[in-house]
C-alpha atoms as a PDB file:
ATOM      1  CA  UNK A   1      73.308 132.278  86.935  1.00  0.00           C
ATOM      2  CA  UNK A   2      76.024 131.666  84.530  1.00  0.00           C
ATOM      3  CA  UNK A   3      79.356 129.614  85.483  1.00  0.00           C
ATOM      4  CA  UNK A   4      82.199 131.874  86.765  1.00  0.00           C
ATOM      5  CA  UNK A   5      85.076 132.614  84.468  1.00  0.00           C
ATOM      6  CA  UNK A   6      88.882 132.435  86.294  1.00  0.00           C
ATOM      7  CA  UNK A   7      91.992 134.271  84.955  1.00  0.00           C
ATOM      8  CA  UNK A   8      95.180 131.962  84.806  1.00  0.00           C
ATOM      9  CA  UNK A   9      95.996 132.847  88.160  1.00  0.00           C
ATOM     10  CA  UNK A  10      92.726 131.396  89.687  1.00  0.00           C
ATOM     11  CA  UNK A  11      93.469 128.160  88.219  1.00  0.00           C
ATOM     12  CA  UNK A  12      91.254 125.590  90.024  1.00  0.00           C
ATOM     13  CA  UNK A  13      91.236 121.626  89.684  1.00  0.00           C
ATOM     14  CA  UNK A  14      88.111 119.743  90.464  1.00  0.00           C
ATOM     15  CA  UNK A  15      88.261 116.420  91.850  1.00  0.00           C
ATOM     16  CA  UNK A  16      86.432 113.766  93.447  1.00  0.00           C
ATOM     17  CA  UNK A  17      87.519 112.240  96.672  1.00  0.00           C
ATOM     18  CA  UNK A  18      85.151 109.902  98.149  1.00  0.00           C
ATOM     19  CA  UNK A  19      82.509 110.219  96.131  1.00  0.00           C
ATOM     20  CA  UNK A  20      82.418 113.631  96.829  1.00  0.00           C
ATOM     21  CA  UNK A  21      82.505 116.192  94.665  1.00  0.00           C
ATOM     22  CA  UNK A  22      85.739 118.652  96.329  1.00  0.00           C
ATOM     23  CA  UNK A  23      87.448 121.771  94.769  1.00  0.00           C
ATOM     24  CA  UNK A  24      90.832 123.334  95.648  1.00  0.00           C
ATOM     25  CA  UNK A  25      92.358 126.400  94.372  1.00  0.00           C
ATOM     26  CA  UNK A  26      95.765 128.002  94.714  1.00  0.00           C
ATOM     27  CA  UNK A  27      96.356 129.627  98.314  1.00  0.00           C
ATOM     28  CA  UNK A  28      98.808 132.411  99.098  1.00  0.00           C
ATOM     29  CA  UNK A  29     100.340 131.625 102.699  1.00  0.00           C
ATOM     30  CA  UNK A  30     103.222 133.685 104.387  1.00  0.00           C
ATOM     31  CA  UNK A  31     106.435 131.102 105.372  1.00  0.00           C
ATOM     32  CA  UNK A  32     106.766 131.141 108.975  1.00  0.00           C
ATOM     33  CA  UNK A  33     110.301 131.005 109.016  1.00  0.00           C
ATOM     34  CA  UNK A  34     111.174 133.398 106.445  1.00  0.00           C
ATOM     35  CA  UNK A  35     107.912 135.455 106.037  1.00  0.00           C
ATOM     36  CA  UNK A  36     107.943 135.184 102.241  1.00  0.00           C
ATOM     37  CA  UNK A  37     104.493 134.522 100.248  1.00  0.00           C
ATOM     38  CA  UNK A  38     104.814 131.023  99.048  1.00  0.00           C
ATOM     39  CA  UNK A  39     101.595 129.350  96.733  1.00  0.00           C
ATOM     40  CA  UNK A  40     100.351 126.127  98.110  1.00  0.00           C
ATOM     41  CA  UNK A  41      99.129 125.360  94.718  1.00  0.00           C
ATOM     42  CA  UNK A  42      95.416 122.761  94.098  1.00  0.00           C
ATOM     43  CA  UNK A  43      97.473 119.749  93.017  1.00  0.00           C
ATOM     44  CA  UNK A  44      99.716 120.135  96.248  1.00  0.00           C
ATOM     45  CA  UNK A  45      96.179 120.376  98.421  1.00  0.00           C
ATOM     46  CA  UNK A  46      94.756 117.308  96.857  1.00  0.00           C
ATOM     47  CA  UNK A  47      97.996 115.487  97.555  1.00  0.00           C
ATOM     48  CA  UNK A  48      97.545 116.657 101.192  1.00  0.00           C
ATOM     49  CA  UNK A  49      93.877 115.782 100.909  1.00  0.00           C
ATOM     50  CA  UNK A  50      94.689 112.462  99.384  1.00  0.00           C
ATOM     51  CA  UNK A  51      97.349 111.620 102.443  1.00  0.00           C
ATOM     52  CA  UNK A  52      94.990 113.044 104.913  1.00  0.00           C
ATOM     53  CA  UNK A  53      97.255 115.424 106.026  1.00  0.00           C
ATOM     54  CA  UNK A  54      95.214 118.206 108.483  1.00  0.00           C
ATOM     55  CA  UNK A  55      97.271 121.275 108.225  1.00  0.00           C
ATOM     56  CA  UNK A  56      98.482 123.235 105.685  1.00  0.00           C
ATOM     57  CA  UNK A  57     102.302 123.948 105.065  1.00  0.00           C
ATOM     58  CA  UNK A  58     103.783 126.442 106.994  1.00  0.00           C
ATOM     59  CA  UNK A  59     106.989 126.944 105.398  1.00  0.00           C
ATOM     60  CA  UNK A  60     107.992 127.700 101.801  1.00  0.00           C
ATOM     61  CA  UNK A  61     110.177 125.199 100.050  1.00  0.00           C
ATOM     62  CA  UNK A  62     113.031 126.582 100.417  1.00  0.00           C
ATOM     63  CA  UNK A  63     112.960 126.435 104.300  1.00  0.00           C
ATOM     64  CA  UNK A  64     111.607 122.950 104.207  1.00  0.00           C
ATOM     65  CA  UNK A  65     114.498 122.027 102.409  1.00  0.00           C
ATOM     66  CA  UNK A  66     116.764 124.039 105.104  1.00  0.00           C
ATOM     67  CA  UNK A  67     115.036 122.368 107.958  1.00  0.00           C
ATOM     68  CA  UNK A  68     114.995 119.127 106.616  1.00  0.00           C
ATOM     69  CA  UNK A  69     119.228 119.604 105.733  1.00  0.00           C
ATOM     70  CA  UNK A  70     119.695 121.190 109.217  1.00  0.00           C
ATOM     71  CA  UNK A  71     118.029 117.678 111.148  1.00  0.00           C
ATOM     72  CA  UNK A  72     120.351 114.252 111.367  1.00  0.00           C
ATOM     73  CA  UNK A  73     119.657 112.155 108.430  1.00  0.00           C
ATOM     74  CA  UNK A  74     117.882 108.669 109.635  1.00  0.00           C
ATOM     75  CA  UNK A  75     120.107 106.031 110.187  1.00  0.00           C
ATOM     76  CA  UNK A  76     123.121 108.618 110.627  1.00  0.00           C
ATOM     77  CA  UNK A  77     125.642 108.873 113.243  1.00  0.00           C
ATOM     78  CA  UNK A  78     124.138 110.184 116.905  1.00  0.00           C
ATOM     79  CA  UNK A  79     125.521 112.065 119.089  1.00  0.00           C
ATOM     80  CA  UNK A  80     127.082 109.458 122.134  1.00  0.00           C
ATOM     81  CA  UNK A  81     128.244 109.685 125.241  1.00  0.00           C
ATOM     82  CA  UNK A  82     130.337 108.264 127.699  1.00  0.00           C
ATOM     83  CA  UNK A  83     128.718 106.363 130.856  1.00  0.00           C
ATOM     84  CA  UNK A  84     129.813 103.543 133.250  1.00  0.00           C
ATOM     85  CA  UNK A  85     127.136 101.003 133.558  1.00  0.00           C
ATOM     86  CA  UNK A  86     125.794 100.581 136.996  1.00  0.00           C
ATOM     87  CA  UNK A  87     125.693  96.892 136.766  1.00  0.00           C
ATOM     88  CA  UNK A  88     129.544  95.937 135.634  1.00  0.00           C
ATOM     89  CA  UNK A  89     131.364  98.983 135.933  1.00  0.00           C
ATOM     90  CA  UNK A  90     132.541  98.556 132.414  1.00  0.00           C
ATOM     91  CA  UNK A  91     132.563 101.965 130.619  1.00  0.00           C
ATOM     92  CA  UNK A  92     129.992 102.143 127.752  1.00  0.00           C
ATOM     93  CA  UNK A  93     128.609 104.800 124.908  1.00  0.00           C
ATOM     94  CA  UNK A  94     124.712 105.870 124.958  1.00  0.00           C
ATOM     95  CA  UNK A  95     122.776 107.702 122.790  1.00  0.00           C
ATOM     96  CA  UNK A  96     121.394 110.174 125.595  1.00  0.00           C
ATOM     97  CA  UNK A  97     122.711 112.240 128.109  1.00  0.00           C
ATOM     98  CA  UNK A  98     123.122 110.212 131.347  1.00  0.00           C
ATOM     99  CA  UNK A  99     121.907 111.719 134.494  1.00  0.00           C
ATOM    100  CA  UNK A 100     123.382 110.971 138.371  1.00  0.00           C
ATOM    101  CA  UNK A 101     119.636 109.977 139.481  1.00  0.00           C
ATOM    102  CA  UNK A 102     119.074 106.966 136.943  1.00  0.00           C
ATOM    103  CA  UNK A 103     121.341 103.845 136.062  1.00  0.00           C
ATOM    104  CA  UNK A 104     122.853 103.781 132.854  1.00  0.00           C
ATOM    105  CA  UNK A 105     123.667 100.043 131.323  1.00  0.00           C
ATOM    106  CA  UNK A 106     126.104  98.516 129.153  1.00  0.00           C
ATOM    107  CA  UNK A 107     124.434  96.631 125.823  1.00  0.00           C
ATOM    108  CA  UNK A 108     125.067  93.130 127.295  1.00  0.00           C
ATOM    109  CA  UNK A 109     123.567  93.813 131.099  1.00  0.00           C
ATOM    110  CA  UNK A 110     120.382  95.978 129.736  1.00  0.00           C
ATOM    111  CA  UNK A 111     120.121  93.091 127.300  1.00  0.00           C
ATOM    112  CA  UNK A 112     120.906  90.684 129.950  1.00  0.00           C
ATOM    113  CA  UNK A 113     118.452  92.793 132.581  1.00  0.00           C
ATOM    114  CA  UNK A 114     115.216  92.870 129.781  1.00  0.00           C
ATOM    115  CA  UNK A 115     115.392  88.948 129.100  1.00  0.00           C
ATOM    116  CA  UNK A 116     114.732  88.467 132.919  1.00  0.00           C
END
């Protein structure tokens, strides 16, 4: 049986991973968000591969890069809000919102309270 010719469009890149011999070729998937065809291409699949990543993309690019824009950046300013703390009665800022049914602590007594 002779060896199977591909058109540019079928481009496919061989590589070994683990001593194993592995081939990936371009995939057409449909953006979740969107519902535009996006290529996850054979170089992006090894890298995935490579990472050990499980799952394929399920967004094109472009929404990635809206999703990623749309989410507080990592060290950023968060959202605060005012509490009283249940052990001095000072008023203090946390990062969630505080409910009736739980105590809510100022830095220095939940620092105080976790050394104990």
């Amino acid at each position: 049986m002779g060896a199977k010719t591909r058109s540019a469009e079928e481009v496919t890149d061989i590589i070994y991973l683990g001593g194993f011999l592995n081939m990936f070729e371009d995939k057409t998937l449909v953006c979740r968000d969107c519902g535009a065809e996006f290529v996850f291409t054979a170089g992006e699949q090894e890298f995935y591969a490579e990472k050990g990543f499980q799952n394929e993309p399920t967004r094109c690019k472009a929404c990635r890069l809206a999703r990623k824009a749309s989410r507080p950046a990592a060290g950023g300013a968060r959202e605060m809000h005012d509490a009283i703390c249940a052990n001095c009665g000072k008023p203090t800022q946390v990062p969630f919102l505080p409910r009736e049914d739980r105590p809510v602590y100022c830095s220095e007594c939940y620092a105080a309270m976790r050394s104990i």
